[in-house]
Protein backbone atom coordinates (compact mmCIF):
# COMPACT_ATOMS: atom_id res chain seq x y z
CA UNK A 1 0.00 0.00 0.00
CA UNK A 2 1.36 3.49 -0.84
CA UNK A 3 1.76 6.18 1.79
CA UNK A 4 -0.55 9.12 2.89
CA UNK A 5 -2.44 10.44 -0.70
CA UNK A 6 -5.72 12.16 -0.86
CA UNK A 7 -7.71 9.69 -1.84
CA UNK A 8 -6.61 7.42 1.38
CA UNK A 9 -7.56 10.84 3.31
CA UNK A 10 -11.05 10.91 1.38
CA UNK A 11 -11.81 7.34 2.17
CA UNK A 12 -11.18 7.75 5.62
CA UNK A 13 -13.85 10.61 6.27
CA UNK A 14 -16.38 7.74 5.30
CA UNK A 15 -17.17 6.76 9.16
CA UNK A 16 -17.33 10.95 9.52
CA UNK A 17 -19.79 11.40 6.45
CA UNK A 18 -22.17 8.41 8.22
CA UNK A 19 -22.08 10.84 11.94
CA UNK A 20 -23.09 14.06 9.40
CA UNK A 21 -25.48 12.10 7.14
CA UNK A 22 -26.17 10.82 3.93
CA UNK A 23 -25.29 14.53 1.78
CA UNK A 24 -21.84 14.50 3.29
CA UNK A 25 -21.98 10.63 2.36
CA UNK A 26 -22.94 11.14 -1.10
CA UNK A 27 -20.34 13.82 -1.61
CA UNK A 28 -17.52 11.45 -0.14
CA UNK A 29 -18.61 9.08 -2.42
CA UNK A 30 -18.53 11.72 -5.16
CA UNK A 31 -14.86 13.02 -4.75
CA UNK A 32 -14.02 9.54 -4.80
CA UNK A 33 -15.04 8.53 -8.20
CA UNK A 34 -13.82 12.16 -9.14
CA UNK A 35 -10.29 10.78 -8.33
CA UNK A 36 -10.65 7.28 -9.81
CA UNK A 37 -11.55 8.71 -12.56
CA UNK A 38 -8.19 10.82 -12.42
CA UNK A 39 -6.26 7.80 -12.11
CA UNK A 40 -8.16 5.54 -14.94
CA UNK A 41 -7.63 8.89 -17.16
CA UNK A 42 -3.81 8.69 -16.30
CA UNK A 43 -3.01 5.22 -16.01
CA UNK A 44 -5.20 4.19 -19.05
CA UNK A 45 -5.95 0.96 -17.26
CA UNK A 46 -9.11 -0.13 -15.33
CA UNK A 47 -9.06 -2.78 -13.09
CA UNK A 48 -9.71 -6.74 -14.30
CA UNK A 49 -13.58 -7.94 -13.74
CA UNK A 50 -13.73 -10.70 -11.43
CA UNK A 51 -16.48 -12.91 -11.33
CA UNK A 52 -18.32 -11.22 -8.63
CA UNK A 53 -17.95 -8.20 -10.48
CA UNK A 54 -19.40 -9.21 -13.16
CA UNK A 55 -22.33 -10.74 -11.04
CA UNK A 56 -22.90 -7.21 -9.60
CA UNK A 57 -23.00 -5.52 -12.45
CA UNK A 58 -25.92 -8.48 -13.92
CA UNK A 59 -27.23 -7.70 -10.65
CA UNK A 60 -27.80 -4.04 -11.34
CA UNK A 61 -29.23 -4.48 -15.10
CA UNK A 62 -31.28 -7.00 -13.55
CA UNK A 63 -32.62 -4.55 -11.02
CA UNK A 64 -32.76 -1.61 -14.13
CA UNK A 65 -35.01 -3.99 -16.17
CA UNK A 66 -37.20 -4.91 -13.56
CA UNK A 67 -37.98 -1.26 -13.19
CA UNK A 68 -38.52 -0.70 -16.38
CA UNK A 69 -41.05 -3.57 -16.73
CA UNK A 70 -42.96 -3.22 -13.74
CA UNK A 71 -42.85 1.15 -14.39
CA UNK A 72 -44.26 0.16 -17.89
CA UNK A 73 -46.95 -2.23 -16.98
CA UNK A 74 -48.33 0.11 -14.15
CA UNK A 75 -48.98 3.30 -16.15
CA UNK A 76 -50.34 0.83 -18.56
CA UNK A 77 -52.52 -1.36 -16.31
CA UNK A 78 -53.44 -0.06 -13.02
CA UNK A 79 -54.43 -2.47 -10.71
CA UNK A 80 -57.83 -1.39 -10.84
CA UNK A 81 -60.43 0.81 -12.30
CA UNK A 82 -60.34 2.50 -9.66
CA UNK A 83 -56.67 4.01 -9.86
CA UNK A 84 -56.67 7.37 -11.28
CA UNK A 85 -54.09 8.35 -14.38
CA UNK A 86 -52.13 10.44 -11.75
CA UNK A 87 -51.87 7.33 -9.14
CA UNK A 88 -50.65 5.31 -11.87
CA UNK A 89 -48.20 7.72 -13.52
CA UNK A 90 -46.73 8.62 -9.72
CA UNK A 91 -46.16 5.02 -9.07
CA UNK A 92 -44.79 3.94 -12.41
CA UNK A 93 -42.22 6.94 -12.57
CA UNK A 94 -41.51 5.93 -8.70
CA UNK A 95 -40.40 2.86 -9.56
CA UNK A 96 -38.54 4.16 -12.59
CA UNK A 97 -36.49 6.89 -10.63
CA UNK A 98 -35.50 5.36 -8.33
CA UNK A 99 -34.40 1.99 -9.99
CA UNK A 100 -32.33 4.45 -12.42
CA UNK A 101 -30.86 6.11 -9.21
CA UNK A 102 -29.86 3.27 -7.24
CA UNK A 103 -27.30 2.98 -9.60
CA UNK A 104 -25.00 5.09 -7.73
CA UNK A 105 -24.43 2.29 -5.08
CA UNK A 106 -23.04 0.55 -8.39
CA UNK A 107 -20.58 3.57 -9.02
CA UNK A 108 -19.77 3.40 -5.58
CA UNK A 109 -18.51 -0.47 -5.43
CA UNK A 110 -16.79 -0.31 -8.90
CA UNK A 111 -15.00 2.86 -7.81
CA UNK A 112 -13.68 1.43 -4.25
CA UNK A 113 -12.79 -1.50 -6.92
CA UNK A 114 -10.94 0.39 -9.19
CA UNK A 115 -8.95 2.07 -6.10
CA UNK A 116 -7.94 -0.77 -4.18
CA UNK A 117 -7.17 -2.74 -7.04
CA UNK A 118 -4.59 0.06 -7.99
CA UNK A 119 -3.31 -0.29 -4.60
CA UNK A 120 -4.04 3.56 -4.25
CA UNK A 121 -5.67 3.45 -0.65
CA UNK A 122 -3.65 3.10 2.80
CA UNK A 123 -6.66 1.32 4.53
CA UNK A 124 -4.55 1.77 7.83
CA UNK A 125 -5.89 5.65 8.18
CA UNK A 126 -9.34 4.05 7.65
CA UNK A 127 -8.88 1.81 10.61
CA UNK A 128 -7.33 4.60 12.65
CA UNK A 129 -10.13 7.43 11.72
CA UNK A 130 -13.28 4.17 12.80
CA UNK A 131 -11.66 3.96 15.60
CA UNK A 132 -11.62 7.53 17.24
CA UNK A 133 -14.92 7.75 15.74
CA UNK A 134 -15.90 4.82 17.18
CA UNK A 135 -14.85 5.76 21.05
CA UNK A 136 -16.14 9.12 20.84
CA UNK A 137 -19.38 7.73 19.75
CA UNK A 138 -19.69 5.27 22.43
CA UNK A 139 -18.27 8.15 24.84
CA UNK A 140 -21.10 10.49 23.64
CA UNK A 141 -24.00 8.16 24.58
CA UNK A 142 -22.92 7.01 27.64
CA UNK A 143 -22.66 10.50 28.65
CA UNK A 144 -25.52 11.30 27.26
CA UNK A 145 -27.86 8.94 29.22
CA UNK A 146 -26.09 9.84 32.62
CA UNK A 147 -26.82 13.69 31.49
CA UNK A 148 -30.38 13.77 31.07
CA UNK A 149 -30.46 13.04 27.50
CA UNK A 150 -27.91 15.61 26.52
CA UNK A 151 -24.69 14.53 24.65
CA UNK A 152 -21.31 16.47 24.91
CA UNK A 153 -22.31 18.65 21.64
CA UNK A 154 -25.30 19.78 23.56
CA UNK A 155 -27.67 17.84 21.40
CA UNK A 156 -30.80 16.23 22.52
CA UNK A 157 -31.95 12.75 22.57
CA UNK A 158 -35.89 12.34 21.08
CA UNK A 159 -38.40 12.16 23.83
CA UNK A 160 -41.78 9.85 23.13
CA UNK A 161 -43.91 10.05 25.66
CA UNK A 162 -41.65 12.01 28.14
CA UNK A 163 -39.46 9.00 28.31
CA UNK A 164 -36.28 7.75 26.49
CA UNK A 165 -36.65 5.02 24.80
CA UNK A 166 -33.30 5.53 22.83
CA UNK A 167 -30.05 7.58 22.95
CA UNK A 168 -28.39 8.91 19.75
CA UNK A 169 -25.42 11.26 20.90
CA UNK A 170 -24.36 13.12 17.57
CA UNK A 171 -27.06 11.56 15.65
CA UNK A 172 -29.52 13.82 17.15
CA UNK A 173 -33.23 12.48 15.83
CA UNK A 174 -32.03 10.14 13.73
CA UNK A 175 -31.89 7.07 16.13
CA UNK A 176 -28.74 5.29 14.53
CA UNK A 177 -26.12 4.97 16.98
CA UNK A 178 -26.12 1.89 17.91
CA UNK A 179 -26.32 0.83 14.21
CA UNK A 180 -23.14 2.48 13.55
CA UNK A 181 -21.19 1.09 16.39
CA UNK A 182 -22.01 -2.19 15.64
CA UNK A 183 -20.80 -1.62 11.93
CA UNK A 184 -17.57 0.63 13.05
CA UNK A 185 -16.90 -0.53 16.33
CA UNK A 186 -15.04 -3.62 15.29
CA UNK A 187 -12.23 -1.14 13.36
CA UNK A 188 -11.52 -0.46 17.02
CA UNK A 189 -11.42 -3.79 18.42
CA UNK A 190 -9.72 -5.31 15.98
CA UNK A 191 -6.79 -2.08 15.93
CA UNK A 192 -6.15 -3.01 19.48
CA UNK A 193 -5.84 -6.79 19.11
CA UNK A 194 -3.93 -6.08 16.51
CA UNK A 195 -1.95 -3.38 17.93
CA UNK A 196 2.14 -4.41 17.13
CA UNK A 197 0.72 -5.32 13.13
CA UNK A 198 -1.11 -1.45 12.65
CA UNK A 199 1.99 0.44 15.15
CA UNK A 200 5.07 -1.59 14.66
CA UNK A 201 5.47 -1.57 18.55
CA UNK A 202 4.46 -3.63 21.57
CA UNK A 203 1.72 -2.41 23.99
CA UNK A 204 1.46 -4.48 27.68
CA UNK A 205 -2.37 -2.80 27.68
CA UNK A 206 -3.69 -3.83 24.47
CA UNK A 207 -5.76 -6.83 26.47
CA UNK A 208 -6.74 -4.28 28.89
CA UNK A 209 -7.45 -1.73 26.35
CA UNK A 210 -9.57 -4.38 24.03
CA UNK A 211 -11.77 -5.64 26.77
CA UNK A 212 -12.41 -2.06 28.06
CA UNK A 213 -13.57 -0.81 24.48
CA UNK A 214 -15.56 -3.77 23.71
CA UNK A 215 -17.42 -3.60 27.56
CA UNK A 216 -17.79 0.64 26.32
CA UNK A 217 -19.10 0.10 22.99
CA UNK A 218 -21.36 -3.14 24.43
CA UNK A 219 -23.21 -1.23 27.06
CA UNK A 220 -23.21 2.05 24.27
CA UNK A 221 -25.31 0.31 21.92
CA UNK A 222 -27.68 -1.23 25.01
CA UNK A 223 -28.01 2.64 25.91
CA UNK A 224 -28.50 3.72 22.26
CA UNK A 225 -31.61 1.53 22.42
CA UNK A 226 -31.33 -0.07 18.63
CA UNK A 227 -31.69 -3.51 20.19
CA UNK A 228 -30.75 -5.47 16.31
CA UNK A 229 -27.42 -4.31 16.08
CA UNK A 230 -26.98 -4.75 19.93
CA UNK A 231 -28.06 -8.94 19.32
CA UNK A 232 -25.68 -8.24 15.82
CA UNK A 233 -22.89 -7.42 17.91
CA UNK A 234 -22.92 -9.96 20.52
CA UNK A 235 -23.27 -12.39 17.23
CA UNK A 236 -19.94 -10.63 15.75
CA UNK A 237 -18.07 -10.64 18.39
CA UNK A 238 -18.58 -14.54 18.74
CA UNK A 239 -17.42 -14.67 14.77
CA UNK A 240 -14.20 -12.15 15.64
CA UNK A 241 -12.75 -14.54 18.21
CA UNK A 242 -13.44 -17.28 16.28
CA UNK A 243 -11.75 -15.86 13.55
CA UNK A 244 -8.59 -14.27 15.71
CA UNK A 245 -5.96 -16.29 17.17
CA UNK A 246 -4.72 -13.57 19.47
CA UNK A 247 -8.31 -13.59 21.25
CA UNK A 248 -8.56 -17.35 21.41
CA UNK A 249 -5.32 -17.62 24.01
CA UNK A 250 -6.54 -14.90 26.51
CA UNK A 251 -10.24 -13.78 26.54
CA UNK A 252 -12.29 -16.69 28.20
CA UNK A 253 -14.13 -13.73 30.00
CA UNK A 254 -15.69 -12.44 26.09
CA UNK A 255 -16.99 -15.62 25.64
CA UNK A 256 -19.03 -16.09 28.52
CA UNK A 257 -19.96 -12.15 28.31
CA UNK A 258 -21.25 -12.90 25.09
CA UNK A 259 -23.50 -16.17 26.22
CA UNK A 260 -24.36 -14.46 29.26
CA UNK A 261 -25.80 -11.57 27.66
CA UNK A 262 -27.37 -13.53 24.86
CA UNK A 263 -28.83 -15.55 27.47
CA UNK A 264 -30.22 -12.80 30.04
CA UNK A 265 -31.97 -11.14 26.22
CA UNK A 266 -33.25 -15.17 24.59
CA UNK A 267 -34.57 -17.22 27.79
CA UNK A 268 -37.21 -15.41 29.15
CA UNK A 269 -38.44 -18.51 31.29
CA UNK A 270 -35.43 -18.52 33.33
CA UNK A 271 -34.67 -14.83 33.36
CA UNK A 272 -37.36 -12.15 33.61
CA UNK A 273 -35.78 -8.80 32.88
CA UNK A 274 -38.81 -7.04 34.95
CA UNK A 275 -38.67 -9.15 38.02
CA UNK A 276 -34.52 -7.66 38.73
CA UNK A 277 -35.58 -3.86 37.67
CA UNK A 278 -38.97 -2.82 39.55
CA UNK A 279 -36.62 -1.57 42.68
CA UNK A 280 -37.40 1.78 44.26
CA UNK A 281 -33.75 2.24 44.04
CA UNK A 282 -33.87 1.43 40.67
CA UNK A 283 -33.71 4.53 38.29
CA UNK A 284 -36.49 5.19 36.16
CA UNK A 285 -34.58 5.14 32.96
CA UNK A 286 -32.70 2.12 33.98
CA UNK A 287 -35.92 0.79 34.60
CA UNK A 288 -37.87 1.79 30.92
CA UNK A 289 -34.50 0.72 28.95
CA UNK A 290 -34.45 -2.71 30.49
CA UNK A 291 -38.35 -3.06 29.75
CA UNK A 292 -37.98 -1.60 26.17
CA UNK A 293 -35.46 -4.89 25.62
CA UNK A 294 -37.51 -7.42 27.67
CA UNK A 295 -40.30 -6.36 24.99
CA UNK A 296 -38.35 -7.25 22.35
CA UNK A 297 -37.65 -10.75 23.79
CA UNK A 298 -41.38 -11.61 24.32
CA UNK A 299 -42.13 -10.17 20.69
CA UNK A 300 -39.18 -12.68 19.72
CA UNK A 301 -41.04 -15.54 21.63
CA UNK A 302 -44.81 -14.73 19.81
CA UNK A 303 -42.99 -14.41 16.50
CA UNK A 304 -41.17 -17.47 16.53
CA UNK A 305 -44.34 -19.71 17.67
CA UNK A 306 -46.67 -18.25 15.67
CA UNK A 307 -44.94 -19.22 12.44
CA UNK A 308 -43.80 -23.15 13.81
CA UNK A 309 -47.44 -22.87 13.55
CA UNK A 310 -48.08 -21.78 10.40
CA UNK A 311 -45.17 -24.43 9.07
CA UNK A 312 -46.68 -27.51 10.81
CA UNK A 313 -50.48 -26.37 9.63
CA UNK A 314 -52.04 -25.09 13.13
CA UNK A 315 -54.21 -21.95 13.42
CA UNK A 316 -52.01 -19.15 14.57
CA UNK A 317 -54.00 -18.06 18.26
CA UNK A 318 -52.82 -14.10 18.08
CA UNK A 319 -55.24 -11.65 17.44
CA UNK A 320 -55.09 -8.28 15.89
CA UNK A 321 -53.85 -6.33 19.01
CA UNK A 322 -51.75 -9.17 20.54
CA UNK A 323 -49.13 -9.46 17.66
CA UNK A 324 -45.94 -7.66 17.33
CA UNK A 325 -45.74 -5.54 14.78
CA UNK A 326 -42.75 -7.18 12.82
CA UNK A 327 -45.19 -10.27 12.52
CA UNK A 328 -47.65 -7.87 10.73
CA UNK A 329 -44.87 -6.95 8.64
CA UNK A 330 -43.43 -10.04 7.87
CA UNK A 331 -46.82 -11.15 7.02
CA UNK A 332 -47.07 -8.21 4.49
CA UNK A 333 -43.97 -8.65 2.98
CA UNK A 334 -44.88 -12.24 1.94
CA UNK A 335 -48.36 -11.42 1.15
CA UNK A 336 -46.39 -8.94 -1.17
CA UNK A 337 -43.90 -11.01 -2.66
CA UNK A 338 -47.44 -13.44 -3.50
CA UNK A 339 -48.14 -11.10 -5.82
CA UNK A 340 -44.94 -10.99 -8.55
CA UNK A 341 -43.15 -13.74 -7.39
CA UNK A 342 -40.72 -14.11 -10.14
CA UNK A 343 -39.41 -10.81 -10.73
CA UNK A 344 -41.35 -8.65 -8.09
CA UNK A 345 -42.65 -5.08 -8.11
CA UNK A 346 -39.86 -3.07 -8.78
CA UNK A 347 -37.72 -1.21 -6.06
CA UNK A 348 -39.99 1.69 -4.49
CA UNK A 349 -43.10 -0.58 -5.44
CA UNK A 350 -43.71 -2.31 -1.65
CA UNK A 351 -46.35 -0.08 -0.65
CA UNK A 352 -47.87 0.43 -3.46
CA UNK A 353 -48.42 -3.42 -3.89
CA UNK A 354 -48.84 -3.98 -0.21
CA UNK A 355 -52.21 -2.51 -0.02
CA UNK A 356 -53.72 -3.81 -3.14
CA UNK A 357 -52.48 -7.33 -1.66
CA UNK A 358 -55.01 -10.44 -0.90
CA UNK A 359 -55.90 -10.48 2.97
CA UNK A 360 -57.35 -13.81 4.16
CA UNK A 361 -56.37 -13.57 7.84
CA UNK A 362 -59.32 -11.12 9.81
CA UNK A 363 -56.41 -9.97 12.04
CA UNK A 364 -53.97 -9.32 9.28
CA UNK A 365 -52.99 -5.33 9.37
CA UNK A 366 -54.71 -3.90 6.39
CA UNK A 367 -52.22 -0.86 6.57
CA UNK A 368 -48.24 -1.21 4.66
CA UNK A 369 -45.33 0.40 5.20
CA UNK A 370 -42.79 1.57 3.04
CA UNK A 371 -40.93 -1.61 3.37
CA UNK A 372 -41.17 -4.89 5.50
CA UNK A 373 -38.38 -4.54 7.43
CA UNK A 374 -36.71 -7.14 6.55
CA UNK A 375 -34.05 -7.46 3.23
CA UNK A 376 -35.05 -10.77 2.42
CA UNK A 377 -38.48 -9.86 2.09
CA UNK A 378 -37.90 -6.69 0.77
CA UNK A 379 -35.70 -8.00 -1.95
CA UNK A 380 -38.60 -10.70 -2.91
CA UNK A 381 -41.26 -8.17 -3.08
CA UNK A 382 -39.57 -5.53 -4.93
CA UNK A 383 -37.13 -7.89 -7.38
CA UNK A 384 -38.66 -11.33 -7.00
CA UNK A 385 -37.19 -14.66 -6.30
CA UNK A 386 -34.84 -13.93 -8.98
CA UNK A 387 -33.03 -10.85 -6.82
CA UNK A 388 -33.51 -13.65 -3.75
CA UNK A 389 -30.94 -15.85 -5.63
CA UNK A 390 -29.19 -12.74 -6.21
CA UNK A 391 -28.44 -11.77 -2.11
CA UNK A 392 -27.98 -15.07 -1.40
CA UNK A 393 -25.12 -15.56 -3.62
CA UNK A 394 -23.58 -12.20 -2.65
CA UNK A 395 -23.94 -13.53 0.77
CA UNK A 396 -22.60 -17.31 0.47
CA UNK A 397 -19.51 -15.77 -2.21
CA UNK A 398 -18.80 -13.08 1.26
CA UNK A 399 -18.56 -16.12 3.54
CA UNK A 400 -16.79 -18.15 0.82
CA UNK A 401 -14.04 -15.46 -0.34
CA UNK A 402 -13.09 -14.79 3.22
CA UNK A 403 -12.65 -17.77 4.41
CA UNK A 404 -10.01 -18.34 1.41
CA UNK A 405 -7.94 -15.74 2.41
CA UNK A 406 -4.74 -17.61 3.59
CA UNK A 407 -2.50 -14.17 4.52
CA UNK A 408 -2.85 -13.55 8.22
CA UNK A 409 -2.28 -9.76 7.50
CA UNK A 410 -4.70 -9.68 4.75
CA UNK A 411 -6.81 -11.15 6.84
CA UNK A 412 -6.96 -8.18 9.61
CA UNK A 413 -7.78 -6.22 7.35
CA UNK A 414 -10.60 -8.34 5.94
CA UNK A 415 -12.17 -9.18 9.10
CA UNK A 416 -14.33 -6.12 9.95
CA UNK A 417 -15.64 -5.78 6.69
CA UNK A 418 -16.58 -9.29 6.44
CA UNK A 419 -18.58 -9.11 10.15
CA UNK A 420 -20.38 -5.86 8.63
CA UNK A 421 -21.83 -7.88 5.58
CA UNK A 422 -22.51 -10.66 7.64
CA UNK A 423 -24.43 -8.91 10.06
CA UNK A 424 -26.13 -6.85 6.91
CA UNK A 425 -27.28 -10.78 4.94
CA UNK A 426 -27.99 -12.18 8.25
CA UNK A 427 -31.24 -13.29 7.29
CA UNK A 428 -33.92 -12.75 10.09
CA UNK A 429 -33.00 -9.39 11.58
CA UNK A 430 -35.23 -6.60 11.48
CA UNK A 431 -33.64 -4.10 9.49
CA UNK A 432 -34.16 -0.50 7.35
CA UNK A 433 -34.84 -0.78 3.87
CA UNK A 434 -32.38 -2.51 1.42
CA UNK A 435 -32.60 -0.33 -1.01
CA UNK A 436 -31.94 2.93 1.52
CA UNK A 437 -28.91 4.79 -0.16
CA UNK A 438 -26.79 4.60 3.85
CA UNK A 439 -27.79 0.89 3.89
CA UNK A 440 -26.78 0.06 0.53
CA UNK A 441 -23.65 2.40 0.77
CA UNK A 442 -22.35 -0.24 3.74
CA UNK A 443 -23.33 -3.13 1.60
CA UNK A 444 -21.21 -2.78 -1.98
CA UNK A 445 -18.74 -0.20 -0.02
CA UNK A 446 -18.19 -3.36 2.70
CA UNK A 447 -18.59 -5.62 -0.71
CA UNK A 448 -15.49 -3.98 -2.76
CA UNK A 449 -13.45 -3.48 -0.22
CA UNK A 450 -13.39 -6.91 0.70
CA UNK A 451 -13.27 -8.26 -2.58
CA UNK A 452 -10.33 -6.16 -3.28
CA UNK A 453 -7.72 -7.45 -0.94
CA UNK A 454 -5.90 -10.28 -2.21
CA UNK A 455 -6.11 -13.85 -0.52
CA UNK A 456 -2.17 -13.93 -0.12
């Protein structure tokens, strides 16, 4: 890898641009094709196709055409006779912008492509620049719930109901905090486990200084209240010592954090969040943030039984008000994907489908959203069992490609971009949408990267 450049600099700012949002995102992104654009103009070379390159490009025409088909037949045919001109020219040209925009997450993966396969990008200042981020982040939030709700910056945490449900630090409204930490947060971890191979130089606290960040940026995202990425982490961090001899001679004490945690979150018959938290001395906030997550783990329980029924034939015993609402959602998204199942909707086509959908089940939710919460389901609504195939080879060729990396240094580098797209195709999360330009960013950024470094 070459020394400090300005594109190395650019790429770097990436975890900065997530903290300001997606404009100072998509204008990272932007300078950075500027400048592989520069180099492909001065080299006169581009970088050799692979075959998963080529697979994301089919991927993206695949996506394009879809669009086009579905954007076609809905100005044509409306669902109805019902649908106005209007409705039907809003939701054809819907589909049709935004399948032509998504593109962009296209430019973004073959640019990161074209740059690491020039070896123009010190990835080291990326790893140094996720980590600061990372701690201040994780600093922020803590401070932020023992302050009332007000970070360092003097921001404020959104209030429902006079109570705090979740703390965002430097995310202000936009309740992502603990979805970034769980994504950046292993840059950190893995820098200090790692700490002679990105310093040159011995450090006698690196164990100290690991298991203190990963106990800071654990109980940061249980503050932060975005209870998937805290279950995502816990999940990652079993995968990272697996995959890290240094951690496998030392840290007993992560493991059984890990299981403990998963367990005192997954067994609710043995361990009742509620009956350890209604003290006096208890702390009201304490108090709703443990509830909030014990919520979560009943909605888990109804979930999960309510489909073994479904599979094995039985009537499922929930009514209307009693399920969670990811059930209803899930149950959308399939009723949904009913509809098209070959080639689906189109991207931006969910709700528009969604309510037009057959309902056979009296306490189905009429209502959609804009997307099921759920990529899997998303992804077969909007592009079909076709684009299914397509994620799930992305996500078997991730798994695949990393585990044939052979170099040990190669592979430091690889591991925290292989937990984020593991975490992102881990199929029965609730997530954002797929197709959300910061979610799809992490995806074919995550994606290139990875691709990019060389197995030896």
């Amino acid at each position: 890898m070459k020394n400090l450049n300005i594109e190395s600099l650019i790429f770097s700012l990436i975890p900065i641009s997530y903290v300001l949002g997606i404009v100072a995102l998509n204008i990272n992104f932007f300078l950075l094709l500027i400048y592989a654009i520069i180099n492909i103009k001065n080299t006169k070379e581009i970088f050799n196709l692979k075959l998963i390159d080529k697979i994301v490009i089919i991927f993206f025409l695949y996506l394009l055409i879809v669009g086009l088909i579905n954007a076609y037949e809905a100005y044509q045919k409306p669902f109805n006779i019902t649908d106005s001109k209007s409705y039907a020219k809003e939701y054809s040209l819907g589909i049709l912008f935004k399948s032509i925009f998504y593109f962009k997450s296209l430019l973004v993966y073959l640019v990161l492509r074209q740059l690491f396969e020039k070896q123009i990008i010190n990835i080291k200042i990326f790893f140094f620049v996720s980590a600061i981020i990372s701690l201040f982040v994780s600093i922020d939030i803590i401070f932020q719930y023992l302050n009332n709700g007000t970070n360092l910056l003097g921001m404020k945490t959104l209030e429902i109901s006079n109570m705090i449900l979740k703390y965002s630090g430097v995310f202000g409204e936009e309740q992502i905090a603990g979805g970034f930490l769980q994504r950046f947060g292993f840059f950190l971890l893995i820098l200090l486990i790692n700490f002679e191979f990105f310093f040159n130089k011995e450090n006698k606290l690196k164990k100290f200084l690991f298991i203190f960040s990963f106990f800071l940026i654990l109980i940061s995202i249980f503050i932060s209240g975005n209870r998937m990425p805290f279950m995502l982490f816990l999940m990652c961090s079993f995968l990272m010592l697996l995959h890290t001899l240094n951690l496998k001679k030392y840290f007993l004490v992560l493991i059984s954090l890990i299981l403990i945690s998963t367990f005192m979150l997954v067994d609710s018959k043995k361990f009742d969040l509620k009956q350890y938290i209604y003290y006096e001395s208890t702390p009201q906030k304490v108090r709703t943030l443990f509830v909030y997550y014990d919520n979560l783990k009943n909605n888990v329980y109804k979930i999960v039984n309510a489909y073994k029924n479904k599979v094995i034939g039985e009537a499922v015993d929930l009514k209307y008000e009693d399920r969670p609402s990811h059930m209803h959602e899930f149950d959308n998204g399939i009723g949904t994907w009913k509809m098209n199942k070959i080639i689906g909707g189109g991207i931006n086509s969910y709700w528009w489908v969604c309510i037009k959908r057959n309902i056979t089940d009296i306490n189905e939710r009429t209502t959609c959203d804009s997307h099921p919460h759920n990529y899997y389901l998303e992804i077969m609504s909007e592009l079909g069992s076709i684009g299914l195939l397509f994620s799930l080879f992305f996500f078997f060729f991730t798994i695949k490609h990393f585990f044939s990396i052979t170099s040990k240094d190669i592979r430091i580098y690889a591991l925290p971009f292989y937990l984020i797209l593991i975490a992102e195709f881990f199929p029965i999360k609730s997530s954002g949408s797929f197709f959300y330009s910061l979610n799809s960013y992490m995806i074919f950024f995550s994606m290139a990267v990875l691709f990019s470094l060389k197995k030896n």
